[in-house]
C-alpha atoms as a PDB file:
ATOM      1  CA  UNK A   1      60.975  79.779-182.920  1.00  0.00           C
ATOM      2  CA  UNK A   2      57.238  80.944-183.237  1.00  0.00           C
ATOM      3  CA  UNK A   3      56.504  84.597-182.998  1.00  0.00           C
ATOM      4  CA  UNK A   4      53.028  84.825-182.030  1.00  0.00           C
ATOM      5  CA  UNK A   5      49.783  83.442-183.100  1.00  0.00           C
ATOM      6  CA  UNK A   6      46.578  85.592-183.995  1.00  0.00           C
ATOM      7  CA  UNK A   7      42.988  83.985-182.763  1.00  0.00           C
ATOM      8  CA  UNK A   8      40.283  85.213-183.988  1.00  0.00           C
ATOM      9  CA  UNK A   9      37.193  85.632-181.743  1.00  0.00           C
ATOM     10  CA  UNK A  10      33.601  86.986-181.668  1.00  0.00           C
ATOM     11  CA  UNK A  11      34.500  88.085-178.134  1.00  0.00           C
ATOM     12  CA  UNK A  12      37.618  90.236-178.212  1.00  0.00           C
ATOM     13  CA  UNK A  13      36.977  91.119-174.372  1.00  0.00           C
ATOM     14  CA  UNK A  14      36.123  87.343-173.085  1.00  0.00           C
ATOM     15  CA  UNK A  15      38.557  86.076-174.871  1.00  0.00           C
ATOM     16  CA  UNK A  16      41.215  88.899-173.550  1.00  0.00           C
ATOM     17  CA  UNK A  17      40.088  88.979-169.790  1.00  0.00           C
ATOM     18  CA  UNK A  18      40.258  85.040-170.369  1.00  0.00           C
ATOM     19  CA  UNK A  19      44.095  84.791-171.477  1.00  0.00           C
ATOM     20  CA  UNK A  20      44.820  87.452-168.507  1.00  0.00           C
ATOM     21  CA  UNK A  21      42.962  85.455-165.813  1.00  0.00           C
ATOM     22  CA  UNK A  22      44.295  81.879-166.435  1.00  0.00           C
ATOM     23  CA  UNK A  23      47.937  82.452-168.128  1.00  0.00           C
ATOM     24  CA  UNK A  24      48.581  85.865-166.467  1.00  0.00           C
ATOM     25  CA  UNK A  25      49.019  87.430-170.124  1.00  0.00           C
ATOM     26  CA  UNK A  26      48.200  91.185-170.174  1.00  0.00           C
ATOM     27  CA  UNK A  27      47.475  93.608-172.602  1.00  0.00           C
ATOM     28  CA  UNK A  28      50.085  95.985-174.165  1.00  0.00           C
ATOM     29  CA  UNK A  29      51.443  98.251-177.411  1.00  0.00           C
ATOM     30  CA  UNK A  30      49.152  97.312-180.504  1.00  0.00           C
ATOM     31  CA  UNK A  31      50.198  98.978-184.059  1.00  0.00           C
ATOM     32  CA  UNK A  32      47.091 101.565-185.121  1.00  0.00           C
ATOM     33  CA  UNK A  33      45.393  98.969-186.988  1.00  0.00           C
ATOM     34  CA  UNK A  34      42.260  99.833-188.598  1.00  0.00           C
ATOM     35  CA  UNK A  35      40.247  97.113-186.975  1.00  0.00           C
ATOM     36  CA  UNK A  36      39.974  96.682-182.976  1.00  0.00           C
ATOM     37  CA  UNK A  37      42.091  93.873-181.005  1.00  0.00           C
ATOM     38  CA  UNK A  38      45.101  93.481-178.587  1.00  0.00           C
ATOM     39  CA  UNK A  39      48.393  92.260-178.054  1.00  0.00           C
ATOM     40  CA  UNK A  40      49.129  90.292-175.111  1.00  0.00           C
ATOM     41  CA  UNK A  41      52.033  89.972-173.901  1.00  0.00           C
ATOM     42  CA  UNK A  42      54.398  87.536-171.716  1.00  0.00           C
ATOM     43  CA  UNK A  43      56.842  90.214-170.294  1.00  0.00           C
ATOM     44  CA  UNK A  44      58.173  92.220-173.039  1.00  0.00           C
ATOM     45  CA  UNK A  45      56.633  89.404-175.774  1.00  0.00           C
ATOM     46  CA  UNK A  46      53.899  90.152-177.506  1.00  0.00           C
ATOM     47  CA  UNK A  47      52.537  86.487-177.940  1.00  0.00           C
ATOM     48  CA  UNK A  48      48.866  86.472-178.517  1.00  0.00           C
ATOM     49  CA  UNK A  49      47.086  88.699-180.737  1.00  0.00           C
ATOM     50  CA  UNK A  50      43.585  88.579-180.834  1.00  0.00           C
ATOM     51  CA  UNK A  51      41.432  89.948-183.545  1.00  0.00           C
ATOM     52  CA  UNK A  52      37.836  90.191-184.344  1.00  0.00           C
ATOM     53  CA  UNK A  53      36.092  87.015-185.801  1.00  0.00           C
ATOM     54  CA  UNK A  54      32.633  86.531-187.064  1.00  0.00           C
ATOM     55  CA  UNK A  55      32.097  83.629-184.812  1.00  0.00           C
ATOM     56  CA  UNK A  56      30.759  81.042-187.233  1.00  0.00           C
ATOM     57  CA  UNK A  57      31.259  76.724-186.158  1.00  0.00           C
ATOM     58  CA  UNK A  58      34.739  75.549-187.092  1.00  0.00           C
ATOM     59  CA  UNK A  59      35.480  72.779-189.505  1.00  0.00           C
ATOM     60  CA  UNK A  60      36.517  70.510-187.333  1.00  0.00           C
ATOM     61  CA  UNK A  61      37.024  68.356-190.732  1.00  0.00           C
ATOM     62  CA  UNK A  62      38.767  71.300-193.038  1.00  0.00           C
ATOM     63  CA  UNK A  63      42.058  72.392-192.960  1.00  0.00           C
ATOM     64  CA  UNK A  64      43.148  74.812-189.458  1.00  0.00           C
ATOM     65  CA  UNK A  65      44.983  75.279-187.050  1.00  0.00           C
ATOM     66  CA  UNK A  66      43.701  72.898-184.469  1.00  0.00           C
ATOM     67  CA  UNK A  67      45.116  74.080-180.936  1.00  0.00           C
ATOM     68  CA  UNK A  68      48.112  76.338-179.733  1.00  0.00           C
ATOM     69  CA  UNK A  69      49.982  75.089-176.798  1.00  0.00           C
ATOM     70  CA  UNK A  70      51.627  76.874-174.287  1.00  0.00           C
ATOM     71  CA  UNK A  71      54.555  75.510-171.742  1.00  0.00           C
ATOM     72  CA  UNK A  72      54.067  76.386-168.102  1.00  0.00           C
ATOM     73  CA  UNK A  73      55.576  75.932-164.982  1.00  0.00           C
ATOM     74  CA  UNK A  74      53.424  74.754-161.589  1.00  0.00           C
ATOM     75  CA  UNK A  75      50.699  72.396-163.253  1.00  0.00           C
ATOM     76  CA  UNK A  76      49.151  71.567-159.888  1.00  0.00           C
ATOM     77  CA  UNK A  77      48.909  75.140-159.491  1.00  0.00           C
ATOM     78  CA  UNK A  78      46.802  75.749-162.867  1.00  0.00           C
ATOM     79  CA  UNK A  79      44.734  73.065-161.847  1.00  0.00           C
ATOM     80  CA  UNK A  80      43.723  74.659-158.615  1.00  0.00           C
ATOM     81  CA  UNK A  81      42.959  78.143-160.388  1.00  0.00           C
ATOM     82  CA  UNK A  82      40.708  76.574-163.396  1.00  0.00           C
ATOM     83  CA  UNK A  83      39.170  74.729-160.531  1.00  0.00           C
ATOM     84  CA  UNK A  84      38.597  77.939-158.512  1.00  0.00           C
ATOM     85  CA  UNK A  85      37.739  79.965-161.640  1.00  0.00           C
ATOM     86  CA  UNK A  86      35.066  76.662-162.893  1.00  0.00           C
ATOM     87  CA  UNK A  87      36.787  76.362-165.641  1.00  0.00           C
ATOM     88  CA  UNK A  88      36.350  72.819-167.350  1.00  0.00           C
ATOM     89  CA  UNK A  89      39.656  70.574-168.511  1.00  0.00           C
ATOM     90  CA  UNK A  90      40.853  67.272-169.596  1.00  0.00           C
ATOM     91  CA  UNK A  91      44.142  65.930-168.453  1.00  0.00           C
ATOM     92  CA  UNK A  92      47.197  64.128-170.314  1.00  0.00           C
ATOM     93  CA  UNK A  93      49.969  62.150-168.801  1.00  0.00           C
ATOM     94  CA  UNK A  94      52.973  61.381-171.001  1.00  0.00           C
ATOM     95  CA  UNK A  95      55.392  59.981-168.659  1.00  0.00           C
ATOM     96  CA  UNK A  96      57.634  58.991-170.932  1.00  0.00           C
ATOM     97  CA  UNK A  97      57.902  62.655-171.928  1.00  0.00           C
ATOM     98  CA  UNK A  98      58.194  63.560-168.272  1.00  0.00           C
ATOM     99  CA  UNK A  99      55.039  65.585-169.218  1.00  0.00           C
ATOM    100  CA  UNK A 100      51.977  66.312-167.731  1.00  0.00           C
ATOM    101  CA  UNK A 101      49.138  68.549-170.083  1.00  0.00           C
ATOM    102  CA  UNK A 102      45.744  70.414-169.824  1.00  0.00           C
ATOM    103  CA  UNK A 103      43.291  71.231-172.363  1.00  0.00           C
ATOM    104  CA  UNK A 104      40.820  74.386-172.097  1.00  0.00           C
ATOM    105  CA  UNK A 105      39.122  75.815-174.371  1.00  0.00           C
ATOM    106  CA  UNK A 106      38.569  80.029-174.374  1.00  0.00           C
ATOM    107  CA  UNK A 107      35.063  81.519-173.992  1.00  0.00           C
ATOM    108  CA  UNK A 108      34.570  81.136-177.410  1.00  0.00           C
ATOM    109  CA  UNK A 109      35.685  77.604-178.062  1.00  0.00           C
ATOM    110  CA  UNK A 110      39.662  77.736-179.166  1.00  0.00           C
ATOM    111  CA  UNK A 111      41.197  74.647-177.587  1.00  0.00           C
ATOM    112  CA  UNK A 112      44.529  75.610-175.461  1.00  0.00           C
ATOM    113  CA  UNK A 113      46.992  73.075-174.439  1.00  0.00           C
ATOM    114  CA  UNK A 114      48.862  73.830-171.813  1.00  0.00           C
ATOM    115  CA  UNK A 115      52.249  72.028-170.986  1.00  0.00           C
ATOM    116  CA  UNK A 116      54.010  70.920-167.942  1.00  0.00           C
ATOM    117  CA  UNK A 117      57.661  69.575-167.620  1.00  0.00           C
ATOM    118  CA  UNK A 118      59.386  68.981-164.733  1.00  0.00           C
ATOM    119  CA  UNK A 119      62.026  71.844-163.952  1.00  0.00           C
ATOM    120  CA  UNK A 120      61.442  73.757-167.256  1.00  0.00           C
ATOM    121  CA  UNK A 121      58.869  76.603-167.812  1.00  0.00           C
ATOM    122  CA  UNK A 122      57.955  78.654-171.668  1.00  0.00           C
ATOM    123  CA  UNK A 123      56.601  81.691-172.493  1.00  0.00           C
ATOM    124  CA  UNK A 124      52.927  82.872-170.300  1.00  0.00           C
ATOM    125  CA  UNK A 125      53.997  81.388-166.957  1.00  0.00           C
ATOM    126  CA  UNK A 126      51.250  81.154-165.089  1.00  0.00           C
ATOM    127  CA  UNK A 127      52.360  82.113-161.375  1.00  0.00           C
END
């Protein structure tokens, strides 16, 4: 089972407000780190953390993490609020999967795949 992932980010607020307006995360507890960030969380899960980056161009060619995906329920539902909120994506249909997925990417770039399948939703449900 995966814990959490930490993104790091030149814009800790767009990046925040961003995760809050499209997968309904929201801020919560943070340890007194010495550096600024938050913890978002899906209910009492603290999923996302989001630290301070310095915003350079990714490697697409070196060695990283290349997405993070997230299962949701309603994907017709997400598609309506990225369309309301402008928010550009690219579709995937796996039928074989009995899966339907979105890619965004955050204000600053990190790709997002979000997951649909039929009857079962994950962690950041986005109603």
């Amino acid at each position: 089972m995966l814990d959490h992932v930490t993104l790091r980010t030149r814009d800790l607020e767009g990046t925040r407000a961003f995760f809050e307006a499209v997968l309904g995360l929201i801020p919560g507890d943070r340890p007194d780190f010495p550096f600024p960030g938050y913890w978002l969380y899906d209910g009492s899960e603290p999923i996302v953390h989001l630290i301070p980056g310095q915003g350079g161009a990714a490697d697409r060619g070196a060695e990283a993490i290349d997405h993070v995906a997230f299962r949701l329920a309603d994907h017709d539902g997400m598609r309506r609020r990225l369309d309301g909120m402008g928010i550009a994506y690219s579709r995937m249909e796996l039928p074989d999967l009995g899966e339907r997925r979105l890619f965004v990417h955050t204000p600053t770039g990190i790709l997002l795949e979000l997951v649909f399948r039929e009857g079962k939703a994950g962690p950041a449900s986005a109603t």
